[in-house]
Protein backbone atom coordinates (compact mmCIF):
# COMPACT_ATOMS: atom_id res chain seq x y z
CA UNK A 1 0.00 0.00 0.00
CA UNK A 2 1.66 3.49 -1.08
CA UNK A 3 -0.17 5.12 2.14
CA UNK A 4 1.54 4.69 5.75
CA UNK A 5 -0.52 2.97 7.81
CA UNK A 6 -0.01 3.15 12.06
CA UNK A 7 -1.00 -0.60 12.01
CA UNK A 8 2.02 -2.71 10.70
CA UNK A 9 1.13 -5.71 8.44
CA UNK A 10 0.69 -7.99 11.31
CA UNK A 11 -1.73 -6.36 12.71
CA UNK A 12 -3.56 -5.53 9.65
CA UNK A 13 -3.69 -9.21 8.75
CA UNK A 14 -4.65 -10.59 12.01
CA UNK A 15 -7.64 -7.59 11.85
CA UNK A 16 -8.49 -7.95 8.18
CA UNK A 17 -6.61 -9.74 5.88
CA UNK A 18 -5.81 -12.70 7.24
CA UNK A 19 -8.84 -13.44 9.56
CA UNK A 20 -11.51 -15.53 8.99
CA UNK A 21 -15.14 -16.40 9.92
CA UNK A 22 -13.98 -19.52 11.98
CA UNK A 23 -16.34 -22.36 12.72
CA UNK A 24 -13.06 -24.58 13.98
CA UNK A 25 -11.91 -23.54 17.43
CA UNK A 26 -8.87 -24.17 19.76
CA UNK A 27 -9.94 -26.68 22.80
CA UNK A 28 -9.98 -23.85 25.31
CA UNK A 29 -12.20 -21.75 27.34
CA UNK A 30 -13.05 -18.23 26.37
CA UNK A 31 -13.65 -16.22 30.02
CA UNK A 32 -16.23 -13.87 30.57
CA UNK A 33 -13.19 -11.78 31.91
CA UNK A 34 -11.78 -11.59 28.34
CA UNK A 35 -15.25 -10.60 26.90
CA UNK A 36 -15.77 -7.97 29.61
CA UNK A 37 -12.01 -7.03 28.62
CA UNK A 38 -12.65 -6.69 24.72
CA UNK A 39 -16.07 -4.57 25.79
CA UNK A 40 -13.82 -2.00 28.08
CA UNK A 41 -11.59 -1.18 24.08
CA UNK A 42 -14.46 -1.18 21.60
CA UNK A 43 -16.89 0.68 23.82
CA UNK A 44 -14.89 3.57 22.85
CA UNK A 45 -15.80 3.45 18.99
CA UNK A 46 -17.75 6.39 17.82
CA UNK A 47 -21.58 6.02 17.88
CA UNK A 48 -24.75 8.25 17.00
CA UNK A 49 -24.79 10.64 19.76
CA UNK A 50 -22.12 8.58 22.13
CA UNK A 51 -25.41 6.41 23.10
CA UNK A 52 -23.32 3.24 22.95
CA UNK A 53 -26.60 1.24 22.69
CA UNK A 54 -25.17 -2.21 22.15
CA UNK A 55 -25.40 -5.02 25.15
CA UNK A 56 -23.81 -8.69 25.35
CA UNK A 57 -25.64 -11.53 26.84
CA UNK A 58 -22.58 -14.00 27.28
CA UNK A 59 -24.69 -17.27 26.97
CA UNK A 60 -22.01 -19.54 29.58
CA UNK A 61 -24.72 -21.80 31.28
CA UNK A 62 -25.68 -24.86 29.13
CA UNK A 63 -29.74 -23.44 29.15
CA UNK A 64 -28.13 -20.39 27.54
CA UNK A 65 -26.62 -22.25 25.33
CA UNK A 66 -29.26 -24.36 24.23
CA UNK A 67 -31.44 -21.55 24.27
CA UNK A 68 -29.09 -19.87 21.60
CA UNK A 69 -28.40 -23.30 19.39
CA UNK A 70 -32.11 -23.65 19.64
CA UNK A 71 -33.26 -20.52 17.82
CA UNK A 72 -30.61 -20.29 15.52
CA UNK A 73 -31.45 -21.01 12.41
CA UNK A 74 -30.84 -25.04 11.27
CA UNK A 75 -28.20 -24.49 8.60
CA UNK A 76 -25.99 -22.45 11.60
CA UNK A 77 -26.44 -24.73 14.49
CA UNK A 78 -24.08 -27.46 14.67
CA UNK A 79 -21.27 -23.91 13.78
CA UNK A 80 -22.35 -22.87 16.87
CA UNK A 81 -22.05 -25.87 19.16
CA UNK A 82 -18.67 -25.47 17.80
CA UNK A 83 -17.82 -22.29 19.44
CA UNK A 84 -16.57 -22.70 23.14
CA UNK A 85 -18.44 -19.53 23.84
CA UNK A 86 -21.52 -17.91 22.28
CA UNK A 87 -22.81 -14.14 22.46
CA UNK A 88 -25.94 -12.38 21.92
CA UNK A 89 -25.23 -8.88 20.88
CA UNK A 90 -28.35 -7.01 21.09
CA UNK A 91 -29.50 -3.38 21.17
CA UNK A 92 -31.27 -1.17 23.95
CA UNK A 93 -34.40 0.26 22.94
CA UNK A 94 -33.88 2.57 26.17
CA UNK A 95 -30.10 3.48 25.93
CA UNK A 96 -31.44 6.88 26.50
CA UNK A 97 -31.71 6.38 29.88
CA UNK A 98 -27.85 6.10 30.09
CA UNK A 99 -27.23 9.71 29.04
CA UNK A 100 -26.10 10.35 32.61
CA UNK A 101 -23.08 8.08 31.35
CA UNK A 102 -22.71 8.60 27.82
CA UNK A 103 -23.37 12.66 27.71
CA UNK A 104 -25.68 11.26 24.55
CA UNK A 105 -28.16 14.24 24.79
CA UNK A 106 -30.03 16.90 26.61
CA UNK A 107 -33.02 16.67 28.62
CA UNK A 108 -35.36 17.38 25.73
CA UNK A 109 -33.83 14.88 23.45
CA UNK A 110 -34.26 12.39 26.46
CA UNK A 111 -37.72 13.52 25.88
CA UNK A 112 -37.85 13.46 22.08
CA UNK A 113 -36.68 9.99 22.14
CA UNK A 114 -38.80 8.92 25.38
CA UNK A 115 -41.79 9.78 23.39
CA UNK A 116 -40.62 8.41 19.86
CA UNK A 117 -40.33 4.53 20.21
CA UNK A 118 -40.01 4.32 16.27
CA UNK A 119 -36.48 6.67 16.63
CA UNK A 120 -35.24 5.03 19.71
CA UNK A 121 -35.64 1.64 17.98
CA UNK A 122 -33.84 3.10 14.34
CA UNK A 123 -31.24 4.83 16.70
CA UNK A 124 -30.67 1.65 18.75
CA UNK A 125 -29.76 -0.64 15.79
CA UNK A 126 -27.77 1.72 13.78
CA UNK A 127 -25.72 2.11 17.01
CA UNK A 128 -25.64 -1.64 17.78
CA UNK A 129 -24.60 -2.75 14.37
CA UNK A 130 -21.81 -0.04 14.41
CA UNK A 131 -20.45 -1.79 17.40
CA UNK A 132 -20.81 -5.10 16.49
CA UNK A 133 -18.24 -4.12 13.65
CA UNK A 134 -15.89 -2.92 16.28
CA UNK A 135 -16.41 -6.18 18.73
CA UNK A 136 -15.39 -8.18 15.97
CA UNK A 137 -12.26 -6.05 15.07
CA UNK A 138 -11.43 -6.64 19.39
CA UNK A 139 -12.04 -10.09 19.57
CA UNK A 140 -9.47 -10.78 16.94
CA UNK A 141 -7.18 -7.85 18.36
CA UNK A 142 -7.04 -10.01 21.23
CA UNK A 143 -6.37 -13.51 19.23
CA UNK A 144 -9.56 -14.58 19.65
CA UNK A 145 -11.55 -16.22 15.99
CA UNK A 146 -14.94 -15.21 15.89
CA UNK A 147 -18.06 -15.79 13.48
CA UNK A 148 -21.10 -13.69 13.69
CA UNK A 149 -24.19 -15.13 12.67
CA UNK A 150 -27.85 -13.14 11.33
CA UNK A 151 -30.09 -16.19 11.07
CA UNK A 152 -32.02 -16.91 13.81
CA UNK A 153 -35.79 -16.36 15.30
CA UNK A 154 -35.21 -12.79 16.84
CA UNK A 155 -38.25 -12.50 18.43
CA UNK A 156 -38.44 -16.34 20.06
CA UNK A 157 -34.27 -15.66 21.29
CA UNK A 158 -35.53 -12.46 22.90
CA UNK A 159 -38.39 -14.18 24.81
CA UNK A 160 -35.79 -17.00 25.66
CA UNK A 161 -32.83 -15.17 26.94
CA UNK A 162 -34.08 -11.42 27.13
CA UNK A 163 -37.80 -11.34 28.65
CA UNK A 164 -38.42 -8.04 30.51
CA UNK A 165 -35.47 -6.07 29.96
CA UNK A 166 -35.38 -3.59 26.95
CA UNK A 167 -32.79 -5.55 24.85
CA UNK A 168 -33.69 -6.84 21.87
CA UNK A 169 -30.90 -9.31 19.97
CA UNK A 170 -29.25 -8.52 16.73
CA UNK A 171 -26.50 -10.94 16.26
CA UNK A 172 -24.99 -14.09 17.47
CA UNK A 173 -21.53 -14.49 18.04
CA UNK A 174 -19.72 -18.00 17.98
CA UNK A 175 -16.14 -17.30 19.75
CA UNK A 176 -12.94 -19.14 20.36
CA UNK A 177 -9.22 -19.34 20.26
CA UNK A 178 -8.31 -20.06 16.58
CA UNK A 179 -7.56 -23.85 15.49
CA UNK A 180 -4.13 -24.99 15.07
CA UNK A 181 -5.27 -26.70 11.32
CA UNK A 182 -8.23 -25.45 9.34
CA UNK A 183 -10.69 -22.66 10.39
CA UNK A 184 -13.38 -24.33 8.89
CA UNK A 185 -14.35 -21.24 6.79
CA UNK A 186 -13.88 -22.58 3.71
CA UNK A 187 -11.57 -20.84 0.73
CA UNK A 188 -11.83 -17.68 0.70
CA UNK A 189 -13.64 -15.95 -2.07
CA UNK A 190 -13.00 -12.53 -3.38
CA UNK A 191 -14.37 -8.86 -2.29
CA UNK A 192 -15.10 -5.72 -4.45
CA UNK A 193 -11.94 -3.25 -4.76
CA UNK A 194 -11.90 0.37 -4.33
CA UNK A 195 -12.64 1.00 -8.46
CA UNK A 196 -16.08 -0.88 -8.13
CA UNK A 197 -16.71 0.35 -4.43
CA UNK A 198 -15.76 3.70 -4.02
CA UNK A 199 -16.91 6.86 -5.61
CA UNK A 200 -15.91 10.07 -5.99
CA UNK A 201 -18.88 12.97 -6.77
């Protein structure tokens, strides 16, 4: 690349170039220490308003587990039972009520967004989704191999794992030290460059 990065090429290919979508893990525990670790870096990534409105449900008892493998679509659950440790990332529909924290807004947004269940909802998953992007990047900043996963019954994991709080789930994370051999992802296939992606008006 002719522009200087800060990252050197070992850290761009264990955040990028090299890194996969594992479904093949390393025999080995992932703590809820390291999670809670990885949370404390990305929770710093820039969201609408600073509302950080992302949440983790680390799903470490074997009813959470099942609970997640369950509702998971069929083609992704045996990838999951793979993972040593499996995530719900999910969004707050009432981050608001963190402003205290997050300096996200003044009282009358508070009050905008209080009364506007439609925004808070739009606001919470644009937020969420930014920060899912960043988990992933600190998982594998931390060596970890992680594959997210879309397909599963939203509203039946919400009821399982998330009844009466105001999270609702967005994606599932399988998560693991990487594999010695294969990753289990498969060859990798090809991506758009910058001449078919990016555009200059």
């Amino acid at each position: 690349m002719s522009t200087p990065f800060s990252l050197d090429d070992r850290a761009r290919d264990a955040l990028f170039t090299q890194a996969r979508s594992s479904i093949r893990f390393a025999d080995r525990e992932v703590s809820v220490d390291t999670i809670r670790e990885v949370w404390e870096l990305i929770k710093w990534g820039p969201t609408g308003n600073n509302t950080v409105p992302m949440r983790l449900l680390v799903a470490q008892s074997p009813e959470a587990r099942g609970a997640v493998i369950a509702h998971a679509l069929e083609g992704n659950r045996a990838k999951l039972e793979k993972a040593p440790l499996l995530l719900v990332a999910a969004r707050d529909e009432r981050f608001h009520d963190t402003f205290d924290v997050t300096g996200g807004g003044s009282a009358s947004t508070y009050e905008r967004l209080e009364s506007d269940p439609a925004k808070r909802a739009s606001m919470s998953h644009a937020g969420a989704m930014l920060q899912t992007g960043y988990f992933i990047i600190g998982l594998r900043a931390l060596g970890l191999a992680v594959r997210p996963y879309g397909g599963f019954d939203k509203a039946a994991m919400d009821q399982a794992l998330l009844a009466g709080k105001s999270w609702r789930s967005e994606v599932l994370f399988g998560v693991g030290y990487p594999a010695a051999g294969d990753h289990g992802a498969g060859q990798r296939r090809g991506r758009l460059g910058a001449d078919q992606a990016v555009m200059v008006a």
